[in-house]
C-alpha atoms as a PDB file:
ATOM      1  CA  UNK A   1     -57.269  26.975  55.999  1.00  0.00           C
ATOM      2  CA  UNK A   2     -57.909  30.836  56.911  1.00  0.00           C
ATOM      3  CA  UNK A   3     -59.244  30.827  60.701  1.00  0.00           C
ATOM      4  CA  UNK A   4     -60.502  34.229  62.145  1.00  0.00           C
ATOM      5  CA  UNK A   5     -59.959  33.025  65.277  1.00  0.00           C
ATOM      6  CA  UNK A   6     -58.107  35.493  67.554  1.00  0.00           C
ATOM      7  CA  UNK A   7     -56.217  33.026  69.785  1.00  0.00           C
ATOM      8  CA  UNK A   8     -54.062  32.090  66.489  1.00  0.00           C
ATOM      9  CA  UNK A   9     -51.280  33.701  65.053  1.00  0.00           C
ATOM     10  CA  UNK A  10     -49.747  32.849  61.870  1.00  0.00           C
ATOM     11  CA  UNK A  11     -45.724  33.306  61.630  1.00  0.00           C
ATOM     12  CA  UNK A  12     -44.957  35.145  58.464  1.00  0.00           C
ATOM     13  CA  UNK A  13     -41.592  33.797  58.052  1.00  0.00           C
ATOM     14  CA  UNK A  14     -40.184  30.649  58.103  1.00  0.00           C
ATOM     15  CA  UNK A  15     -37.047  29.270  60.125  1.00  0.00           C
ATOM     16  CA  UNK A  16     -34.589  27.658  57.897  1.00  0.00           C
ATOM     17  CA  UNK A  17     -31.020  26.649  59.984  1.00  0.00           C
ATOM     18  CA  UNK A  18     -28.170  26.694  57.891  1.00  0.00           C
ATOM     19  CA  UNK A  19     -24.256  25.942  58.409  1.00  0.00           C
ATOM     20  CA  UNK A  20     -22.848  28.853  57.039  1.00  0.00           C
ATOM     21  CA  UNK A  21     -23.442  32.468  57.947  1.00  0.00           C
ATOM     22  CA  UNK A  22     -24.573  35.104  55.975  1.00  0.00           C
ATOM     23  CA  UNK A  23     -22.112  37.709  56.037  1.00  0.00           C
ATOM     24  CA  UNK A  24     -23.975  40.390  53.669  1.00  0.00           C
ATOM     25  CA  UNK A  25     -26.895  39.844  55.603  1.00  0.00           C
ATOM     26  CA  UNK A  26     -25.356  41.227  59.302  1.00  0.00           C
ATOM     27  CA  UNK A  27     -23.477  43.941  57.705  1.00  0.00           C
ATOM     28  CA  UNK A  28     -26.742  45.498  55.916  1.00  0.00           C
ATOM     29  CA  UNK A  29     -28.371  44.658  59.663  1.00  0.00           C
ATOM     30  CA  UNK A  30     -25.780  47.214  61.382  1.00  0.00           C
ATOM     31  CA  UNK A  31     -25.519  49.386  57.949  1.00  0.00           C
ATOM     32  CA  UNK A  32     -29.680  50.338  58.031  1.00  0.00           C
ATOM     33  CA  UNK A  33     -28.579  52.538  61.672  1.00  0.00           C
ATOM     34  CA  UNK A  34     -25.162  53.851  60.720  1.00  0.00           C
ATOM     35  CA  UNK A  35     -26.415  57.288  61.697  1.00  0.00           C
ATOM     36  CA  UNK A  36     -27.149  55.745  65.216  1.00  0.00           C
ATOM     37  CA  UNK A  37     -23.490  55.112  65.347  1.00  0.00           C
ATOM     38  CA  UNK A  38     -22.229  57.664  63.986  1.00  0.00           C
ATOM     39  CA  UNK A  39     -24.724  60.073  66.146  1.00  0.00           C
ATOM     40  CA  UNK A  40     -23.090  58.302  69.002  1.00  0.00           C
ATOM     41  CA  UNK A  41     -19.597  58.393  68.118  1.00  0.00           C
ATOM     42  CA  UNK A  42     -19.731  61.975  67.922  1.00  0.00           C
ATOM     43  CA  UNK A  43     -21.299  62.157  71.143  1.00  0.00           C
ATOM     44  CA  UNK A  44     -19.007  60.449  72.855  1.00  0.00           C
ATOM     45  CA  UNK A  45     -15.905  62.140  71.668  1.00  0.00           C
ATOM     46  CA  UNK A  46     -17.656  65.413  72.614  1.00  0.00           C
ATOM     47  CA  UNK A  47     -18.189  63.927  76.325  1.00  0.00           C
ATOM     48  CA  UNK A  48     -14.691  62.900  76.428  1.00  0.00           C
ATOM     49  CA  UNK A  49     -13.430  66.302  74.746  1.00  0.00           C
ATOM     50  CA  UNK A  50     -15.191  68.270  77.978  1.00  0.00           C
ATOM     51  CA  UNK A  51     -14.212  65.876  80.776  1.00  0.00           C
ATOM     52  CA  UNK A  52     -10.840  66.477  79.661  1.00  0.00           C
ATOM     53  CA  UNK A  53     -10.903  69.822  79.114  1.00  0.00           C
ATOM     54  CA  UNK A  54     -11.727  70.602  82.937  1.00  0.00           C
ATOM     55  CA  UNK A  55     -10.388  67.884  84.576  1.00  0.00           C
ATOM     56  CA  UNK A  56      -7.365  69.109  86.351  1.00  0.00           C
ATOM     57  CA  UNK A  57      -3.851  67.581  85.546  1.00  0.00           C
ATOM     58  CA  UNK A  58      -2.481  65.237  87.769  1.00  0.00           C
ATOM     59  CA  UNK A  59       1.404  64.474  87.752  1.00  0.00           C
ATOM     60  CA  UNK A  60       3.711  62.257  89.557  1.00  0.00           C
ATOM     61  CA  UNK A  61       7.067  63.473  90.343  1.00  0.00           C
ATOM     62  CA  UNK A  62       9.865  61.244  91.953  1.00  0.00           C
ATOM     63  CA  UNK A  63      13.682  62.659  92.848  1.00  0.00           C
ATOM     64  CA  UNK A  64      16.389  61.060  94.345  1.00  0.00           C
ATOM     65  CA  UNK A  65      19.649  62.766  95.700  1.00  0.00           C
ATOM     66  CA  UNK A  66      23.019  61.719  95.865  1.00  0.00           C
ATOM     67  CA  UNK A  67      24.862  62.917  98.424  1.00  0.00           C
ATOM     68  CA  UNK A  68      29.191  62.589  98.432  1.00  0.00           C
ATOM     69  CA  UNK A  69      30.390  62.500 101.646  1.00  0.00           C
ATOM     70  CA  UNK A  70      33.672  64.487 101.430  1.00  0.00           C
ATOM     71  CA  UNK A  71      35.792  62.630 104.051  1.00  0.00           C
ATOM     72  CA  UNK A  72      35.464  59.099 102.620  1.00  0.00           C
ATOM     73  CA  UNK A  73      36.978  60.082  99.386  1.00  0.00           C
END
């Protein structure tokens, strides 16, 4: 029952709802753009590399003195 009617469209797959998930099938999903993540890991660590290269060092510094008073001894 081939229409050529333009207001139409035909779904090439079909939606089947199952229980159980399909491990091997979301792993080769994020495995086709492993360069993508790579690519951006790289990136990233770059980025953070130079920020920390010329950020200045900040450091907290705390003292406390004891002072012995001689006549209470």
């Amino acid at each position: 029952m081939a229409t050529n009617n333009p207001y139409t469209s035909y779904v090439p797959y079909q939606v089947v709802e199952t229980d159980q998930t399909n491990i091997r099938a979301i792993l080769l999903r994020y495995l086709r753009n492993w360069p993508w993540f790579l690519g951006s890991l790289a990136v990233a660590l770059a980025a953070a590399y130079v920020y920390l290269l010329y950020q200045q060092p900040i450091y907290r510094t705390q003292a406390s003195l004891l002072i012995k008073d001689e006549k209470k001894v």
